[in-house]
PDB file of N, CA and C in Angstrom:
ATOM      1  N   UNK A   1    -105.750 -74.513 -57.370  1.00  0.00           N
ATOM      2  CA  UNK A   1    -105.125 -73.209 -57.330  1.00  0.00           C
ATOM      3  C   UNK A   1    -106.199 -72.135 -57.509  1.00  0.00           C
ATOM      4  N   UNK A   2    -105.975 -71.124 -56.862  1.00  0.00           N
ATOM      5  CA  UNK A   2    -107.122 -69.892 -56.728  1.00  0.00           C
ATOM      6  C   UNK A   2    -106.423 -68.814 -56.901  1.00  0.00           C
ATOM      7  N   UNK A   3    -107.232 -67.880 -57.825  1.00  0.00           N
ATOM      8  CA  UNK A   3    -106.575 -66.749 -57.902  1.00  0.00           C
ATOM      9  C   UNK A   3    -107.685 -65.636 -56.907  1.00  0.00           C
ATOM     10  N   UNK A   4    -106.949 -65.043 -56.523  1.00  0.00           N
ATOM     11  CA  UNK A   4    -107.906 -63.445 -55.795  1.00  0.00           C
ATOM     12  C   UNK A   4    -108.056 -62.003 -56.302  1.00  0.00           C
ATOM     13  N   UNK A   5    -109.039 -61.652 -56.244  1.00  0.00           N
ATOM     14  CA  UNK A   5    -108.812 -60.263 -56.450  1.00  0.00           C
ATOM     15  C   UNK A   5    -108.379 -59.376 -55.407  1.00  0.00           C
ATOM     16  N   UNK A   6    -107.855 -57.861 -55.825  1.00  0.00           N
ATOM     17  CA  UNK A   6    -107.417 -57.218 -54.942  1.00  0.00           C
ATOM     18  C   UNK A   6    -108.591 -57.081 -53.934  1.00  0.00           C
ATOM     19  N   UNK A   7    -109.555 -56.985 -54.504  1.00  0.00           N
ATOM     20  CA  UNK A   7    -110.326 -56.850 -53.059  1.00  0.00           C
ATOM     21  C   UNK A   7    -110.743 -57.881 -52.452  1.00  0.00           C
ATOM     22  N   UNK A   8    -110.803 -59.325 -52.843  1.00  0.00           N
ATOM     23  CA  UNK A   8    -110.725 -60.615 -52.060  1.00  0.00           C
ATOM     24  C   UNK A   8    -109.280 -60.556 -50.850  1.00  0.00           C
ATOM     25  N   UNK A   9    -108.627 -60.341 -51.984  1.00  0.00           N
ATOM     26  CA  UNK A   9    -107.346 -60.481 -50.929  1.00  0.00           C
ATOM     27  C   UNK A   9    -106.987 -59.048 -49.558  1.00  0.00           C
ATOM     28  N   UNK A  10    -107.323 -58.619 -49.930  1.00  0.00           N
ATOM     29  CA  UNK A  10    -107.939 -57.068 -48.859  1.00  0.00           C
ATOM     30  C   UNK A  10    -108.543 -57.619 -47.878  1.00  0.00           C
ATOM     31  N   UNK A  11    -109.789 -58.217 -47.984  1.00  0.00           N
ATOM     32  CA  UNK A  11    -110.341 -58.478 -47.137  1.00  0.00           C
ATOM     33  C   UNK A  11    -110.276 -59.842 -46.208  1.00  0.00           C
ATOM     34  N   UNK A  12    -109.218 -60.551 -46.870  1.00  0.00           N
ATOM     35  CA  UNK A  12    -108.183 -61.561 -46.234  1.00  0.00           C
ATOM     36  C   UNK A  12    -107.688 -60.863 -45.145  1.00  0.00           C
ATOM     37  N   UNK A  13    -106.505 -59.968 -45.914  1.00  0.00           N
ATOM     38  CA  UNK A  13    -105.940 -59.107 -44.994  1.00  0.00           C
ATOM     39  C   UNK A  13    -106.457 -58.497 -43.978  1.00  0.00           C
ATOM     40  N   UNK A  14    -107.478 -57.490 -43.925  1.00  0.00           N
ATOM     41  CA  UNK A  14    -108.018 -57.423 -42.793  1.00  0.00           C
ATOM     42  C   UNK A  14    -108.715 -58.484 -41.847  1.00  0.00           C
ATOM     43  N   UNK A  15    -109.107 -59.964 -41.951  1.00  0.00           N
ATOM     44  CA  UNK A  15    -109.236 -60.649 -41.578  1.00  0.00           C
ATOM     45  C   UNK A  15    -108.023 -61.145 -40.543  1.00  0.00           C
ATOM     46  N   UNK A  16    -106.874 -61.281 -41.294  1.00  0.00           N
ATOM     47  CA  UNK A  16    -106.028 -61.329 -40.888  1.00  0.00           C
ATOM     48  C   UNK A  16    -105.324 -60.603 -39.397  1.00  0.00           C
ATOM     49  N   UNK A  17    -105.114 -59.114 -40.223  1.00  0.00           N
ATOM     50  CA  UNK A  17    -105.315 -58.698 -38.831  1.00  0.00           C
ATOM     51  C   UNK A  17    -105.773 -58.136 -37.679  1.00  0.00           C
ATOM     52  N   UNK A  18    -106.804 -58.309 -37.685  1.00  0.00           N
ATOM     53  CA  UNK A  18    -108.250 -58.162 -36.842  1.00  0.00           C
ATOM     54  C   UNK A  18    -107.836 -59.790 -35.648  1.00  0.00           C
ATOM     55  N   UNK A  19    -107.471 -60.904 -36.713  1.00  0.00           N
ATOM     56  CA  UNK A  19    -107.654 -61.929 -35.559  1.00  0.00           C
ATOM     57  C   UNK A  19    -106.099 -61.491 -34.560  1.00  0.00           C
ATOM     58  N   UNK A  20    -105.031 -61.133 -35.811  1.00  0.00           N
ATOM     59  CA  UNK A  20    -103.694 -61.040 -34.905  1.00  0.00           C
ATOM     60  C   UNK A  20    -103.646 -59.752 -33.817  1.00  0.00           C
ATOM     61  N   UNK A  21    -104.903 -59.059 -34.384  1.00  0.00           N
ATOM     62  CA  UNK A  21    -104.644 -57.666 -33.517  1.00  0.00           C
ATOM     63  C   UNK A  21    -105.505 -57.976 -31.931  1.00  0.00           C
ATOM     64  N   UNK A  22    -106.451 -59.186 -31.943  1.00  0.00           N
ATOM     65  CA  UNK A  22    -107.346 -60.036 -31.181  1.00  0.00           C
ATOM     66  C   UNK A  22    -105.953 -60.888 -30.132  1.00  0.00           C
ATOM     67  N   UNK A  23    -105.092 -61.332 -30.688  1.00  0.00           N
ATOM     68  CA  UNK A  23    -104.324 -61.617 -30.603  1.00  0.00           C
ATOM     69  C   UNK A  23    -103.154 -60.872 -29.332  1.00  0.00           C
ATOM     70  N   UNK A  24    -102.828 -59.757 -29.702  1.00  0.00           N
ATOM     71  CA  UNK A  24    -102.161 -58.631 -29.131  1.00  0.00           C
ATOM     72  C   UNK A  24    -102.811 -58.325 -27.751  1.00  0.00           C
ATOM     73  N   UNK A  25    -104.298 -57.962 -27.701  1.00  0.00           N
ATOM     74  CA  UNK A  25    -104.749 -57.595 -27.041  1.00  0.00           C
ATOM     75  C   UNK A  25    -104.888 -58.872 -25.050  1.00  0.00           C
ATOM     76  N   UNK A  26    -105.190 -60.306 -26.045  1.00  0.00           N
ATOM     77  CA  UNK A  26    -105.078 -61.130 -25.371  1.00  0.00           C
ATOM     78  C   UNK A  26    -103.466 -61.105 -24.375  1.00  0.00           C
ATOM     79  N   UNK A  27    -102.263 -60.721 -25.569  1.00  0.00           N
ATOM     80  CA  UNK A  27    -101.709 -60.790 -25.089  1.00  0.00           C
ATOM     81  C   UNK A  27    -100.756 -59.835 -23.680  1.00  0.00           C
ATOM     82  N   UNK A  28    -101.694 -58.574 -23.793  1.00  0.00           N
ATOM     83  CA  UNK A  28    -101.624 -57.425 -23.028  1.00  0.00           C
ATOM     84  C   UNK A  28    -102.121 -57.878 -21.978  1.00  0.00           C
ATOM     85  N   UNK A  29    -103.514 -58.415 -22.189  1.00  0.00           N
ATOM     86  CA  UNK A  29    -104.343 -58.955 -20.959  1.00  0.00           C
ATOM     87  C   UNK A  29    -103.389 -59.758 -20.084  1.00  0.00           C
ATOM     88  N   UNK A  30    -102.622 -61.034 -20.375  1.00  0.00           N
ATOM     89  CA  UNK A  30    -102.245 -61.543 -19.569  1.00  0.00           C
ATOM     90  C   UNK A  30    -101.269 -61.025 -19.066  1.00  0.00           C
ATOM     91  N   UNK A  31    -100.239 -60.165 -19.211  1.00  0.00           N
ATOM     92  CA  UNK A  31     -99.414 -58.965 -18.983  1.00  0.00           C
ATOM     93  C   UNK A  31     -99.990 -58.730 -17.702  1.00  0.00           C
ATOM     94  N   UNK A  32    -101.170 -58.112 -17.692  1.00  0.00           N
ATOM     95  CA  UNK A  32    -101.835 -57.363 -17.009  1.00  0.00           C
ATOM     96  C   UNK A  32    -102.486 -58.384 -15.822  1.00  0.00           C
ATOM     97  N   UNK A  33    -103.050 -59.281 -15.856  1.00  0.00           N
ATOM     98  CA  UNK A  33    -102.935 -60.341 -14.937  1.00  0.00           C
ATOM     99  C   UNK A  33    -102.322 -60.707 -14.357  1.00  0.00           C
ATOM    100  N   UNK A  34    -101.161 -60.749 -14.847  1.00  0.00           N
ATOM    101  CA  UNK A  34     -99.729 -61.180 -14.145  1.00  0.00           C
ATOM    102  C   UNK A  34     -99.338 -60.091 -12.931  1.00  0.00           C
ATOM    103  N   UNK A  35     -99.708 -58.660 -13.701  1.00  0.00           N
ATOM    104  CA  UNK A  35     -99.253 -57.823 -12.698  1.00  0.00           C
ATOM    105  C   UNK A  35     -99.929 -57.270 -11.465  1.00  0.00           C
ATOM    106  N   UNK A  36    -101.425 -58.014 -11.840  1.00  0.00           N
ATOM    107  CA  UNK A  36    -101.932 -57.850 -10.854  1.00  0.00           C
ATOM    108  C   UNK A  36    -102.103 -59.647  -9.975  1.00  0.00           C
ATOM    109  N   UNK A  37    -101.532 -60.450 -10.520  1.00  0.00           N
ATOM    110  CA  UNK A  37    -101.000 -61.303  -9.624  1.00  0.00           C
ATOM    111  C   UNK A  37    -102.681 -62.357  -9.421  1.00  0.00           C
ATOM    112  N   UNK A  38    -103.045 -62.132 -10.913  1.00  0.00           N
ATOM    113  CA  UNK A  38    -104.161 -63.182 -10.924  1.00  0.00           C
ATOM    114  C   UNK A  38    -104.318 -64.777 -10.932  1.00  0.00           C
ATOM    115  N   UNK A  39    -103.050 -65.052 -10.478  1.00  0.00           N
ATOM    116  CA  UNK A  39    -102.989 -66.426 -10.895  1.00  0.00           C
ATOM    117  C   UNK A  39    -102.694 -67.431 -12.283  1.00  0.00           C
ATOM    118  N   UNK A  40    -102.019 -68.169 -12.279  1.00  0.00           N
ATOM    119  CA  UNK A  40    -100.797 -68.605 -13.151  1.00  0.00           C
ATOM    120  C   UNK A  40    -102.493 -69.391 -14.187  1.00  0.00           C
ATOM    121  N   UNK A  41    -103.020 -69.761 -13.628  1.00  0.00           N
ATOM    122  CA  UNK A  41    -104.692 -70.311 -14.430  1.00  0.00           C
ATOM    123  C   UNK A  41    -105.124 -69.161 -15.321  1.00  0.00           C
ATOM    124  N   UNK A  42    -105.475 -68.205 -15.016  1.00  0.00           N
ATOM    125  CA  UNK A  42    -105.805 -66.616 -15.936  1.00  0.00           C
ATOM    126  C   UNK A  42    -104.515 -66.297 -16.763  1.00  0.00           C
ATOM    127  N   UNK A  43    -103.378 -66.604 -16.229  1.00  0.00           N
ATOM    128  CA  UNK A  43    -102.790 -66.102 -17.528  1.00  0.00           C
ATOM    129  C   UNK A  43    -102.789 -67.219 -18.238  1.00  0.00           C
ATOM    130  N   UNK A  44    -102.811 -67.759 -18.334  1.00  0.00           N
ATOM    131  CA  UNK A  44    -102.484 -69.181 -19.124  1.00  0.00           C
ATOM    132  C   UNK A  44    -103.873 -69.530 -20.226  1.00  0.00           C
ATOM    133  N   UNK A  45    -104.509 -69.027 -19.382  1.00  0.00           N
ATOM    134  CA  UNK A  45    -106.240 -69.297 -20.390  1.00  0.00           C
ATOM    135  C   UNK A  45    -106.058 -67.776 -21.347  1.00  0.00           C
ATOM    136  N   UNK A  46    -105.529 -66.424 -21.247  1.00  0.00           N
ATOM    137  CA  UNK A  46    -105.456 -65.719 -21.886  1.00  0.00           C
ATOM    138  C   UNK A  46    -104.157 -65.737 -22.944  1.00  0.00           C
ATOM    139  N   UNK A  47    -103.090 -66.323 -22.657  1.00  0.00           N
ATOM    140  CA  UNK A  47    -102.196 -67.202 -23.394  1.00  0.00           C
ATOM    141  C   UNK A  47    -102.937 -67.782 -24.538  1.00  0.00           C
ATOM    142  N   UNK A  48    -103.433 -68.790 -24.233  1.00  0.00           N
ATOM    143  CA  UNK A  48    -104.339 -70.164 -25.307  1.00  0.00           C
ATOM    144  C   UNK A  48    -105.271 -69.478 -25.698  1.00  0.00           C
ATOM    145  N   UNK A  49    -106.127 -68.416 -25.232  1.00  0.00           N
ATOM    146  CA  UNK A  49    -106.455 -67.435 -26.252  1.00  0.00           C
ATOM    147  C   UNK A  49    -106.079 -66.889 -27.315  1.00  0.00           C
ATOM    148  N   UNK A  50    -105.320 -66.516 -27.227  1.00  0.00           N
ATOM    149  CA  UNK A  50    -104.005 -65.727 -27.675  1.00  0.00           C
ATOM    150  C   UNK A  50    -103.501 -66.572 -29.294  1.00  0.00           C
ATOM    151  N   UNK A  51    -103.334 -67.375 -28.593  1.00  0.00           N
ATOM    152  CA  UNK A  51    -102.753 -68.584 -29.570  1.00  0.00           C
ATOM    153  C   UNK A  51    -103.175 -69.053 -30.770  1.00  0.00           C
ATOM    154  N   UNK A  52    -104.730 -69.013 -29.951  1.00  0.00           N
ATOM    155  CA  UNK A  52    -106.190 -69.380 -31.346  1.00  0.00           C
ATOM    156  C   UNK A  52    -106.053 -68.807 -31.765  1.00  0.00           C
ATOM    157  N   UNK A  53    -106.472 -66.764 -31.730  1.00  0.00           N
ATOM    158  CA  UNK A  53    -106.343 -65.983 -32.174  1.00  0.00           C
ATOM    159  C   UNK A  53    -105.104 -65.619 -33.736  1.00  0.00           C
ATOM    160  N   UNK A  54    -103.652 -66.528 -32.518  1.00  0.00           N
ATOM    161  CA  UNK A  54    -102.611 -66.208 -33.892  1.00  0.00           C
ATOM    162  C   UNK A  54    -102.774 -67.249 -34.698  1.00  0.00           C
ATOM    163  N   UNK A  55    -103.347 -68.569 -34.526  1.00  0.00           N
ATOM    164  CA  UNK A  55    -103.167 -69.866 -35.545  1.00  0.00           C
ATOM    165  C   UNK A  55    -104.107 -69.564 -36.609  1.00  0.00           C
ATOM    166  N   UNK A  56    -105.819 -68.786 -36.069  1.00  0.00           N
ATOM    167  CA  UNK A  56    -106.537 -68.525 -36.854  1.00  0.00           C
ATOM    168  C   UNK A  56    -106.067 -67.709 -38.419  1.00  0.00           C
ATOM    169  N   UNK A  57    -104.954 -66.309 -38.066  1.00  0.00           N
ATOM    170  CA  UNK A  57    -104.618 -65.535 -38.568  1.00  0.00           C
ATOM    171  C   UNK A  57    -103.497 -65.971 -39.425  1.00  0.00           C
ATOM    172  N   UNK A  58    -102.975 -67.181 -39.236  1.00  0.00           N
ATOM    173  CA  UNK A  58    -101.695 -68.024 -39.779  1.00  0.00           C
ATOM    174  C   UNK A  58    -102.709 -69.032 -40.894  1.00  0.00           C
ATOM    175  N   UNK A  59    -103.788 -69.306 -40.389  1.00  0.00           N
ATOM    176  CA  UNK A  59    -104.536 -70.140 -41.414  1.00  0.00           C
ATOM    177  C   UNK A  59    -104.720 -69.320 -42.612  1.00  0.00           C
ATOM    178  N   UNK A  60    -105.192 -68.399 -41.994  1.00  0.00           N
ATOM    179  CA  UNK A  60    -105.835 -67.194 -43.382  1.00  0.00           C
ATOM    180  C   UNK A  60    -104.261 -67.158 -44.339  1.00  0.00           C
ATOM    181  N   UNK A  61    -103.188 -66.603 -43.889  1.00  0.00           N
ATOM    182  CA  UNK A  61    -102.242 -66.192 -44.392  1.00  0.00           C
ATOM    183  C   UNK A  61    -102.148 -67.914 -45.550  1.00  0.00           C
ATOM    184  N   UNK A  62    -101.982 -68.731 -44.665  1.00  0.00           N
ATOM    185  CA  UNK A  62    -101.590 -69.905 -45.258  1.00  0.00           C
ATOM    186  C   UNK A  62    -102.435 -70.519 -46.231  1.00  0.00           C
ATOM    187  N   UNK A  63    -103.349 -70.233 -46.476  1.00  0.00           N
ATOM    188  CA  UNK A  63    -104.244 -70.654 -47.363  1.00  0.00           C
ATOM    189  C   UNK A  63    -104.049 -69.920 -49.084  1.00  0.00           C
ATOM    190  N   UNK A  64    -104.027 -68.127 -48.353  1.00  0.00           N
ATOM    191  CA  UNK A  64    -103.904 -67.597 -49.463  1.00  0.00           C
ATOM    192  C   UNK A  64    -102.432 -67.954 -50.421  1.00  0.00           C
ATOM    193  N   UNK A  65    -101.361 -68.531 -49.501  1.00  0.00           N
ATOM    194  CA  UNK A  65    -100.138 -68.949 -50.168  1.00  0.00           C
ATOM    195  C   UNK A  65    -100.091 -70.046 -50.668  1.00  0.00           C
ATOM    196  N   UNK A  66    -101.046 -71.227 -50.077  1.00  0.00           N
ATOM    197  CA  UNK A  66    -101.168 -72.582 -50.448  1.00  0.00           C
ATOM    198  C   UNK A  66    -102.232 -71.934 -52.434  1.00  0.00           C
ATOM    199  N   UNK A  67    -103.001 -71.703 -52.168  1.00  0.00           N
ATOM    200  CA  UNK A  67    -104.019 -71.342 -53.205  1.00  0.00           C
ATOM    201  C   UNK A  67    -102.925 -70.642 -54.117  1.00  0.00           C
ATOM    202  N   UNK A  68    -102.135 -69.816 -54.065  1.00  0.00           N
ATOM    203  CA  UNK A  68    -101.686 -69.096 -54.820  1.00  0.00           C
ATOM    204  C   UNK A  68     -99.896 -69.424 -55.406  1.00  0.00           C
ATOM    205  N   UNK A  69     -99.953 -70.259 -54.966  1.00  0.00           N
ATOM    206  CA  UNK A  69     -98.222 -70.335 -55.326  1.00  0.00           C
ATOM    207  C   UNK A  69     -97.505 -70.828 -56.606  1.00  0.00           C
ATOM    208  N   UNK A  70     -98.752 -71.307 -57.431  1.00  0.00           N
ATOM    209  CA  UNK A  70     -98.294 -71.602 -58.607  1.00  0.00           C
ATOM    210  C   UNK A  70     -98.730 -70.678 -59.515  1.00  0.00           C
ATOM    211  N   UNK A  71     -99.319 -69.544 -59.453  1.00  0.00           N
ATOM    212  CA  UNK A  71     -99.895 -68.486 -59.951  1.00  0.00           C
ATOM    213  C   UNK A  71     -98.856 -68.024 -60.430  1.00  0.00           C
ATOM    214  N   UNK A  72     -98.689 -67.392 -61.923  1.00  0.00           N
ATOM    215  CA  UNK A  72     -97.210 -67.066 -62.236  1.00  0.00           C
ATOM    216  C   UNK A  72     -97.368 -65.085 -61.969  1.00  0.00           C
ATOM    217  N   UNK A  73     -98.291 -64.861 -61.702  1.00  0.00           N
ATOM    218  CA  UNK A  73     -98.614 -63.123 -61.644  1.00  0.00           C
ATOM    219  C   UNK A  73     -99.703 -63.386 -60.327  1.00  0.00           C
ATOM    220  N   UNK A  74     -99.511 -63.378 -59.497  1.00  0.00           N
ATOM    221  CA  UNK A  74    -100.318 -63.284 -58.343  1.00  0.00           C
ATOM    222  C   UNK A  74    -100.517 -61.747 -57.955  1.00  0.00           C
ATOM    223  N   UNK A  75    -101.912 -61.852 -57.196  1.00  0.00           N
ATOM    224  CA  UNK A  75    -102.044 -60.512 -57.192  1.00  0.00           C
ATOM    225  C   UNK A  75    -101.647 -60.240 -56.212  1.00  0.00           C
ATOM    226  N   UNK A  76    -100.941 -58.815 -55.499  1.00  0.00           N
ATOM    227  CA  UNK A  76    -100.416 -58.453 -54.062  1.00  0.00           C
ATOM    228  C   UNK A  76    -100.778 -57.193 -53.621  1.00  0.00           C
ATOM    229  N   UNK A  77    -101.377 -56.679 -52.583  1.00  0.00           N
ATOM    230  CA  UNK A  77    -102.016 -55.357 -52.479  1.00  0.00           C
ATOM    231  C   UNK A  77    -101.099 -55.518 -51.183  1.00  0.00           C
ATOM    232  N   UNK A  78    -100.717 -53.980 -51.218  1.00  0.00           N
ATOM    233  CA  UNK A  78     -99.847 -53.472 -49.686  1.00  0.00           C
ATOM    234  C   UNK A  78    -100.551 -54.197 -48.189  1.00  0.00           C
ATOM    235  N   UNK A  79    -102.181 -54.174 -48.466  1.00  0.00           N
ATOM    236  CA  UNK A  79    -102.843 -54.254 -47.039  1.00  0.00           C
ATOM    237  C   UNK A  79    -102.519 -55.931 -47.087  1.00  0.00           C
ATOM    238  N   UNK A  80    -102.188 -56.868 -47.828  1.00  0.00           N
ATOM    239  CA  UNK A  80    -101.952 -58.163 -47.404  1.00  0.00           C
ATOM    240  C   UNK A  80    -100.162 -57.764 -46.969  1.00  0.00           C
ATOM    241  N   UNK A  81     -99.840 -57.443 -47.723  1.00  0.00           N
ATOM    242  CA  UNK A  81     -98.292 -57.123 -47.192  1.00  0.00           C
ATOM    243  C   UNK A  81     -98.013 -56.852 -45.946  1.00  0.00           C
ATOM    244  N   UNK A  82     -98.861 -55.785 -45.442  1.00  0.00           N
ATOM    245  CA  UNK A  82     -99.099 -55.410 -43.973  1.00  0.00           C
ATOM    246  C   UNK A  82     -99.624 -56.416 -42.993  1.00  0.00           C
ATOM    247  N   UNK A  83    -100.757 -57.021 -43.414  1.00  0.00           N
ATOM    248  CA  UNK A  83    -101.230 -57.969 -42.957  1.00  0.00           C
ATOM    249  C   UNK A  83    -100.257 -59.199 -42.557  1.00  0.00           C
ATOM    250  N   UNK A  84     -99.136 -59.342 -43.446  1.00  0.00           N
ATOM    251  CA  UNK A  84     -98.312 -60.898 -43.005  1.00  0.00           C
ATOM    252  C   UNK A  84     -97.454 -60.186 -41.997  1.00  0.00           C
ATOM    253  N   UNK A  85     -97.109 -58.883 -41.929  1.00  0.00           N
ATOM    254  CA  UNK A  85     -95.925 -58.062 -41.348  1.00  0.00           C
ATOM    255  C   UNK A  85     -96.932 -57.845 -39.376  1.00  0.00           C
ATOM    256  N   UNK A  86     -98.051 -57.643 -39.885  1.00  0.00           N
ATOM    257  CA  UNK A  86     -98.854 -57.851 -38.657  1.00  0.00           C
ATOM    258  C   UNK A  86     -98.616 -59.209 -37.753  1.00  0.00           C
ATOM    259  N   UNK A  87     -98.834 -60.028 -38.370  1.00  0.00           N
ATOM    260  CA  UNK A  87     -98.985 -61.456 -38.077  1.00  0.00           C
ATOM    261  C   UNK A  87     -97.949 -61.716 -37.583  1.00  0.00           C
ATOM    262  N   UNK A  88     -96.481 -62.054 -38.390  1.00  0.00           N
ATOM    263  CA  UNK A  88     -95.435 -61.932 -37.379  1.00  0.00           C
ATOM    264  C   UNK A  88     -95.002 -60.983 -36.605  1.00  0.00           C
ATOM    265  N   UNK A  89     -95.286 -59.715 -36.910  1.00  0.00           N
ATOM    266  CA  UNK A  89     -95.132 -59.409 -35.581  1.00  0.00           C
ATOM    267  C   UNK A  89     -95.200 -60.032 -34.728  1.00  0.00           C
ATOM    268  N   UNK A  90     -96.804 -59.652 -34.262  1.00  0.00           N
ATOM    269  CA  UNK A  90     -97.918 -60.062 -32.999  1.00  0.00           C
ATOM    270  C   UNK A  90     -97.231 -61.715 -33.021  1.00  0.00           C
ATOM    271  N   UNK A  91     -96.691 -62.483 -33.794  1.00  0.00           N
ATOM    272  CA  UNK A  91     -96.593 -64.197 -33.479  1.00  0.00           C
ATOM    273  C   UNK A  91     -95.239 -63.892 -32.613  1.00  0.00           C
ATOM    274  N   UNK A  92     -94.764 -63.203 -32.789  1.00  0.00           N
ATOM    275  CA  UNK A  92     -93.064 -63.296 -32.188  1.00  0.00           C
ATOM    276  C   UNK A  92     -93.359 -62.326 -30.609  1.00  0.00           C
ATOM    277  N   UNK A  93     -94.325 -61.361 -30.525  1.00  0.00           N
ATOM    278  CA  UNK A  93     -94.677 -60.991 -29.249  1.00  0.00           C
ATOM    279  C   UNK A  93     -95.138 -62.086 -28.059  1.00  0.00           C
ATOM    280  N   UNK A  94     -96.119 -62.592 -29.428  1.00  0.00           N
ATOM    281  CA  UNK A  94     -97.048 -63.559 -28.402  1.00  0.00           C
ATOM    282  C   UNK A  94     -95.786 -65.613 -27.720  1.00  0.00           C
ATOM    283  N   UNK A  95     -94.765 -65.206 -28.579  1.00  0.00           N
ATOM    284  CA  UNK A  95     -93.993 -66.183 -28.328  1.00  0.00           C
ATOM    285  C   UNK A  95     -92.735 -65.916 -27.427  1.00  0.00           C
ATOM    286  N   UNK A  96     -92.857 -64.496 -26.813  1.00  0.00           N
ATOM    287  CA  UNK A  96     -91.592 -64.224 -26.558  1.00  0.00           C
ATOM    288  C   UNK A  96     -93.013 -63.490 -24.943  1.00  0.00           C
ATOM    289  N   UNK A  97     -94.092 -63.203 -24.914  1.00  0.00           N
ATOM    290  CA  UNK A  97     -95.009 -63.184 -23.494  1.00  0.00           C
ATOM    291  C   UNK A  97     -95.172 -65.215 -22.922  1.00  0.00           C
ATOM    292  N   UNK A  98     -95.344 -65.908 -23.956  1.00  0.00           N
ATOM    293  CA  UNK A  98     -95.757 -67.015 -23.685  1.00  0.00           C
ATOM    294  C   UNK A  98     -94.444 -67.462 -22.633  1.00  0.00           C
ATOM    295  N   UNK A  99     -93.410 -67.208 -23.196  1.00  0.00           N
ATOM    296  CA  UNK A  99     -91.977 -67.683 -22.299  1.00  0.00           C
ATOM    297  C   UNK A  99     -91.816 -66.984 -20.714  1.00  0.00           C
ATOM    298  N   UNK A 100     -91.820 -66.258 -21.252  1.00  0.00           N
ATOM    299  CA  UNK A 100     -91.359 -64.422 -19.864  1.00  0.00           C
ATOM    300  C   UNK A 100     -92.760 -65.070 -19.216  1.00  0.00           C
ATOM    301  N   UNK A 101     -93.866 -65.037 -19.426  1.00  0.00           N
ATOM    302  CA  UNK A 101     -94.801 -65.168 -18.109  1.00  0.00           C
ATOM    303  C   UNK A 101     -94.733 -67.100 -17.747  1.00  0.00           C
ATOM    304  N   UNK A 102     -94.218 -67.751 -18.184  1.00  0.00           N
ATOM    305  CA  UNK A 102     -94.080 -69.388 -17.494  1.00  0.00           C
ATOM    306  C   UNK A 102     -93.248 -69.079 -16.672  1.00  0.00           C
ATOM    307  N   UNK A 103     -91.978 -68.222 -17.206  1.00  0.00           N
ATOM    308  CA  UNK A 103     -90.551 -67.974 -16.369  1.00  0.00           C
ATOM    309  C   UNK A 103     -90.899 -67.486 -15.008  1.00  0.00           C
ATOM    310  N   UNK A 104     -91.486 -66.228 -15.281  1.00  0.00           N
ATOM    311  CA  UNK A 104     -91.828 -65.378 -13.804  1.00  0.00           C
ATOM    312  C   UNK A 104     -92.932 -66.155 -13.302  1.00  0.00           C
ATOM    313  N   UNK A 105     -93.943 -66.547 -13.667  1.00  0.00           N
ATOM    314  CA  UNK A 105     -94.958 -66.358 -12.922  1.00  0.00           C
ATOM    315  C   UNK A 105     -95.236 -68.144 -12.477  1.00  0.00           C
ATOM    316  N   UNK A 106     -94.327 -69.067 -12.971  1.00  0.00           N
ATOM    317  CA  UNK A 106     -94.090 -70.520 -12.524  1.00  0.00           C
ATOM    318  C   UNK A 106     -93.221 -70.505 -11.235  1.00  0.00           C
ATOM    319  N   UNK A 107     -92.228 -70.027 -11.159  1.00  0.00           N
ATOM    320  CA  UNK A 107     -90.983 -70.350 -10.582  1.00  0.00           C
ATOM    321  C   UNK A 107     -91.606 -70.286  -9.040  1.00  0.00           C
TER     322      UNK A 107
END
């Protein structure tokens, strides 16, 4: 079990979402591929980009909860708060582009 400081865990957080915001961007890209009709290979490699990007950002999150859950006063700073609120976001974007571009751009 690990405890963090606010500024350990800060800089989680921005870790965090730096990879999910890495994440977003990937996932614009293939958007944007699609609409310019780059081929079902380019979006798909910017997809699995995408993906790393969010698993990386799910590790971070998951670690600090694995490390911390028996902590009876854990420490919590808004920017990790933001940071998990980032993460799903961007995970539920990137799961709801992953579908919509197999749909359109398979068929």
């Amino acid at each position: 079990m690990s405890e963090y400081t606010a500024q350990e865990l800060n800089e989680l957080a921005m870790k965090i979402i730096l990879h999910a915001g890495d994440c977003r961007t990937l996932v614009n890209e293939a958007f944007q591929a699609a609409k310019q009709d780059k081929g079902w290979d380019e979006i798909q490699k910017k997809l699995k980009d995408a993906r790393k990007k969010i698993t990386e950002a799910h590790r971070l999150q998951t670690k600090v909860l694995q490390d911390t859950v028996m902590n009876d006063q854990p420490t919590l700073t808004m920017l990790f708060i933001h940071a998990q609120d980032t993460l799903m976001t961007i995970n539920s974007e990137l799961f709801l582009a992953e579908n919509t571009l197999e749909l359109i751009c398979t068929k």
